[in-house]
Protein backbone atom coordinates (compact mmCIF):
# COMPACT_ATOMS: atom_id res chain seq x y z
CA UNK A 1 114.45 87.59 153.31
CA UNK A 2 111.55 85.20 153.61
CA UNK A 3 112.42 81.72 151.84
CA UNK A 4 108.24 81.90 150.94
CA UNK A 5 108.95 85.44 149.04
CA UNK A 6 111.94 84.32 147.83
CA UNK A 7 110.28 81.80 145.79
CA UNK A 8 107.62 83.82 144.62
CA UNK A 9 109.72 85.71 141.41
CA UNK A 10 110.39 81.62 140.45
CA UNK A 11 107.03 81.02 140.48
CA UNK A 12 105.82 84.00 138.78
CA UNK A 13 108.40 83.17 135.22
CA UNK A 14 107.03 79.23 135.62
CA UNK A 15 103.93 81.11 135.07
CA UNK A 16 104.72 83.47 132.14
CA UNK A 17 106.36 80.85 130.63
CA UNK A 18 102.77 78.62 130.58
CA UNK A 19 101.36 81.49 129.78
CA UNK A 20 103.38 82.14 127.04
CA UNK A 21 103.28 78.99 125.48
CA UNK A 22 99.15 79.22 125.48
CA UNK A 23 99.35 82.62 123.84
CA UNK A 24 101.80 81.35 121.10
CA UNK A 25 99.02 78.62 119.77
CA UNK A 26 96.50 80.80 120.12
CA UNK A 27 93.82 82.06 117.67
CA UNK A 28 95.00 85.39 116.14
CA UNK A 29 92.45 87.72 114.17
CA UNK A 30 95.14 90.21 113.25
CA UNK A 31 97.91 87.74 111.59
CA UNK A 32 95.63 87.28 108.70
CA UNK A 33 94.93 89.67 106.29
CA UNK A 34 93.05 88.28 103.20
CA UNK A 35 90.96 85.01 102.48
CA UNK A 36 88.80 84.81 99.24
CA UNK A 37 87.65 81.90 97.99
CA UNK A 38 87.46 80.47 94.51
CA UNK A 39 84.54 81.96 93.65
CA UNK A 40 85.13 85.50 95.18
CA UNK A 41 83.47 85.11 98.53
CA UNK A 42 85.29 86.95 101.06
CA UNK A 43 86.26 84.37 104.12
CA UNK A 44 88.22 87.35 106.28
CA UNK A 45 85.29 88.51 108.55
CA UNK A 46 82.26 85.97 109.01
CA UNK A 47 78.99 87.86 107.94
CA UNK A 48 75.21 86.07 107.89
CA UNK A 49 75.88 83.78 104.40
CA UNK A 50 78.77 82.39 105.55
CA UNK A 51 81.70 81.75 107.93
CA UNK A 52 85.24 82.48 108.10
CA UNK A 53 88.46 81.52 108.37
CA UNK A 54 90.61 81.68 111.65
CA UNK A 55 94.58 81.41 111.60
CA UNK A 56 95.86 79.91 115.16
CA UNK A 57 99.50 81.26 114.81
CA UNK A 58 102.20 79.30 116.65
CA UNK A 59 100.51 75.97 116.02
CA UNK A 60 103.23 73.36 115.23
CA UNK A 61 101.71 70.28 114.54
CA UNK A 62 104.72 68.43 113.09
CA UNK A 63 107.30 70.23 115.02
CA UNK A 64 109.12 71.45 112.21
CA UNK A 65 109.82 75.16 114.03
CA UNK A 66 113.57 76.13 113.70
CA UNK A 67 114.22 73.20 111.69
CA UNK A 68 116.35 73.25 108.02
CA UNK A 69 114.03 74.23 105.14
CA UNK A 70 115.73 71.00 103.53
CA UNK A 71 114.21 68.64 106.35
CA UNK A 72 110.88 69.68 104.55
CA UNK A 73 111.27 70.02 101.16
CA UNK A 74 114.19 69.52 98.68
CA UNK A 75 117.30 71.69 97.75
CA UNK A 76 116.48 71.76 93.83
CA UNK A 77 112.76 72.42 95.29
CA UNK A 78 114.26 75.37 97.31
CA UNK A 79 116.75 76.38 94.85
CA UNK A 80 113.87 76.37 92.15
CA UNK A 81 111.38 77.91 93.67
CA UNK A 82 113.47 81.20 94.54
CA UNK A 83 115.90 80.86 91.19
CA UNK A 84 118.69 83.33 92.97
CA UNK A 85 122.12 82.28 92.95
CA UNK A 86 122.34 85.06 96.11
CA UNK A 87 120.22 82.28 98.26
CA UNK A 88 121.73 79.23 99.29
CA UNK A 89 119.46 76.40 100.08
CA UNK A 90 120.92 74.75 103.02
CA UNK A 91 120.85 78.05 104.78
CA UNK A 92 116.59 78.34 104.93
CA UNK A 93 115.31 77.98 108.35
CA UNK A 94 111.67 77.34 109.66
CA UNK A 95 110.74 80.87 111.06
CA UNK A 96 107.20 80.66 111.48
CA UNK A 97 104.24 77.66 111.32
CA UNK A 98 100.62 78.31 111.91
CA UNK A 99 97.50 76.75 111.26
CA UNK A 100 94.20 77.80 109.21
CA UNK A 101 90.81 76.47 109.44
CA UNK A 102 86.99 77.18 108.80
CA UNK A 103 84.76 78.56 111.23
CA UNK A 104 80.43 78.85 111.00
CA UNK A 105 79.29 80.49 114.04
CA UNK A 106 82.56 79.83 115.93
CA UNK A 107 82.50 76.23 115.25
CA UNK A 108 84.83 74.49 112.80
CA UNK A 109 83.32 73.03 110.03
CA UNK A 110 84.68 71.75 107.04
CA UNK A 111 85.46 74.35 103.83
CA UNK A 112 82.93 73.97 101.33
CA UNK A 113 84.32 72.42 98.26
CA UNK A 114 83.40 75.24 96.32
CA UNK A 115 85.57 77.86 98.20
CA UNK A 116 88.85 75.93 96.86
CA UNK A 117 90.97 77.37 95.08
CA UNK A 118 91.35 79.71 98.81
CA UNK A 119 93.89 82.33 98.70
CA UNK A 120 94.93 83.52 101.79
CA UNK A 121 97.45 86.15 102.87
CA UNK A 122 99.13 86.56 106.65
CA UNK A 123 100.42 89.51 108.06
CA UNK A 124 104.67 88.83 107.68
CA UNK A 125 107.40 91.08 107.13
CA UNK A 126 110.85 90.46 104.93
CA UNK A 127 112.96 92.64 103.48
CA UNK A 128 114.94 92.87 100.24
CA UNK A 129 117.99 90.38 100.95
CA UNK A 130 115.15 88.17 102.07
CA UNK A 131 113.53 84.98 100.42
CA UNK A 132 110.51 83.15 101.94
CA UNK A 133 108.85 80.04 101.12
CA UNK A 134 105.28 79.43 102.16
CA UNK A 135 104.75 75.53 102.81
CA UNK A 136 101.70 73.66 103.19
CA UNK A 137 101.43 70.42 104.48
CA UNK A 138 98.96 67.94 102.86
CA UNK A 139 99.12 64.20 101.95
CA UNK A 140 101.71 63.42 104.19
CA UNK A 141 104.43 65.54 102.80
CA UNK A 142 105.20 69.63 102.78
CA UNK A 143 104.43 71.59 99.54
CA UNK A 144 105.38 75.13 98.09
CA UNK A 145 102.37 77.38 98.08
CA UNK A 146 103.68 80.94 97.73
CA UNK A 147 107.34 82.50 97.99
CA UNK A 148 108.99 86.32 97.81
CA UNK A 149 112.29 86.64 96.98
CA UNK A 150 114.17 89.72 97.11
CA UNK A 151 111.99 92.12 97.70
CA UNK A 152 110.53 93.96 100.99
CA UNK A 153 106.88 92.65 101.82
CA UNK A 154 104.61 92.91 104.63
CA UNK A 155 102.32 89.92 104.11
CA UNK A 156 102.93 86.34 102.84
CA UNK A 157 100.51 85.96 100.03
CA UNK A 158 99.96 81.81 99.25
CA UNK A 159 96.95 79.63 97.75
CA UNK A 160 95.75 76.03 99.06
CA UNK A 161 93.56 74.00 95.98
CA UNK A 162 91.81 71.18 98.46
CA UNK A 163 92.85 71.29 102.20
CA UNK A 164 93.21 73.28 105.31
CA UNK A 165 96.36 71.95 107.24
CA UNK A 166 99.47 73.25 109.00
CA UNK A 167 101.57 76.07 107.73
CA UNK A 168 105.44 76.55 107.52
CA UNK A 169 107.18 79.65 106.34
CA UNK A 170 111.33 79.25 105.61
CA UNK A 171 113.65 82.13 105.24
CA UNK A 172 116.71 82.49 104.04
CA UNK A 173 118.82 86.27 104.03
CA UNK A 174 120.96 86.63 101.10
CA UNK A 175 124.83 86.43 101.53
CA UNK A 176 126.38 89.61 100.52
CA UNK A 177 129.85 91.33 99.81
CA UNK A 178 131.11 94.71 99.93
CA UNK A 179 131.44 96.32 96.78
CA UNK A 180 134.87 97.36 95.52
CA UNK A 181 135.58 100.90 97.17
CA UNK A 182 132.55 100.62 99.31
CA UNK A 183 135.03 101.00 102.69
CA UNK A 184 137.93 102.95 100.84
CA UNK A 185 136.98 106.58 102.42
CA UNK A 186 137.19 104.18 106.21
CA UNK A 187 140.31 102.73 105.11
CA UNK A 188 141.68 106.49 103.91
CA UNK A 189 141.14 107.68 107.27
CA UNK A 190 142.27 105.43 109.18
CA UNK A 191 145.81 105.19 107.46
CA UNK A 192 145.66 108.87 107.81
CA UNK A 193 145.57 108.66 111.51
CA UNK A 194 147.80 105.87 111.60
CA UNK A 195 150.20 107.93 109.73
CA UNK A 196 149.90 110.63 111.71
CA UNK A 197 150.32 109.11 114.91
CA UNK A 198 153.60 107.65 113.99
CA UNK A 199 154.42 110.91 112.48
CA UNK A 200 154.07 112.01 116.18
CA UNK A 201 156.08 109.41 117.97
CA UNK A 202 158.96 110.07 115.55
CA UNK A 203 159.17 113.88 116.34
CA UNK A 204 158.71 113.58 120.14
CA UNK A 205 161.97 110.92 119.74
CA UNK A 206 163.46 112.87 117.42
CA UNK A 207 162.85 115.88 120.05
CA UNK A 208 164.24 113.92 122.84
CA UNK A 209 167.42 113.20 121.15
CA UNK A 210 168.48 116.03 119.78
CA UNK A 211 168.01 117.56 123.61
């Protein structure tokens, strides 16, 4: 083969990987799902009176992604905040960060003060043996501004009171156990067999012998 086509399928995942990365930090209209402000406008689709806001999912500002949920915030934050014994703190992870801001016209202009308290809802799914933690990042350190703890959702629902700044979600899956007898009927079986097999072995010798 050709060493110039031979270099062409390197070239081409260089490529998708740029591409990629562009795509993950990219403005996404369908990650968020609601955006009121304080005093009831709706901020999800811009209409003549006013803008709207625009979530850039992927953006990682402070390169917290796949980081410990305790690099950000505290254990007795984490362990208060969800108040489940089935959650341990030290195992929440940084699954997700995005960024939020205000758009007039498709330029982005500062949030009127008046639209604070915002609350703002992305599209995210967890299940039941999941806890999240929605983070905000403001004044130099992370804060806790929405969390779902055991219970299957498919958006994260979280409110900001004066800024628009990066985003960080941690998750944590609950640890769980098998409850007594849970496996008994797989256990029941497979003594069974193994019973059965030897009960096999022993007649074919038994067989043999007696020949």
């Amino acid at each position: 083969m050709n060493k110039k086509f031979m270099a062409l399928p390197v070239i081409g995942i260089v490529v998708a990987m740029l591409g990629a990365s562009v795509f993950a930090a990219s403005p996404s209209t369908g990650i968020l799902v609601k955006a009121t402000a304080g005093d009831g406008t709706d901020l999800l689709t811009e209409d003549p009176t006013h803008g709207k806001i625009v979530i850039v999912d992927g953006q990682d500002d402070q390169n917290v992604m796949g980081k410990k949920g305790t690099d950000l915030i505290s254990a007795d934050l984490i362990n208060s905040t969800v108040n489940n014994s089935k959650f341990d703190a030290s195992s929440f992870t940084v699954v997700k960060v995005f960024d939020a801001h205000y758009e007039v016209g498709g330029v982005p202009t500062a949030l009127p003060a008046a639209y604070y308290p915002l609350s703002l809802a992305i599209s995210y799914s967890a299940s039941e043996n999941d806890a999240i933690i929605i983070l905000h990042y403001e004044g130099g350190a992370w804060k806790v501004v929405g969390s779902s703890v055991a219970k299957a959702v498919s958006q994260a629902d979280f409110v900001v009171q004066n800024s628009l700044s990066p985003f960080a979600i941690i998750k944590a899956t609950a640890a769980t156990s098998a409850q007594t007898g849970e496996y008994a009927g797989a256990y029941i079986i497979m003594v069974a067999v193994a019973l059965t097999a030897c009960g096999a072995v022993f007649a074919i010798r038994a067989k043999k012998a007696s020949k």
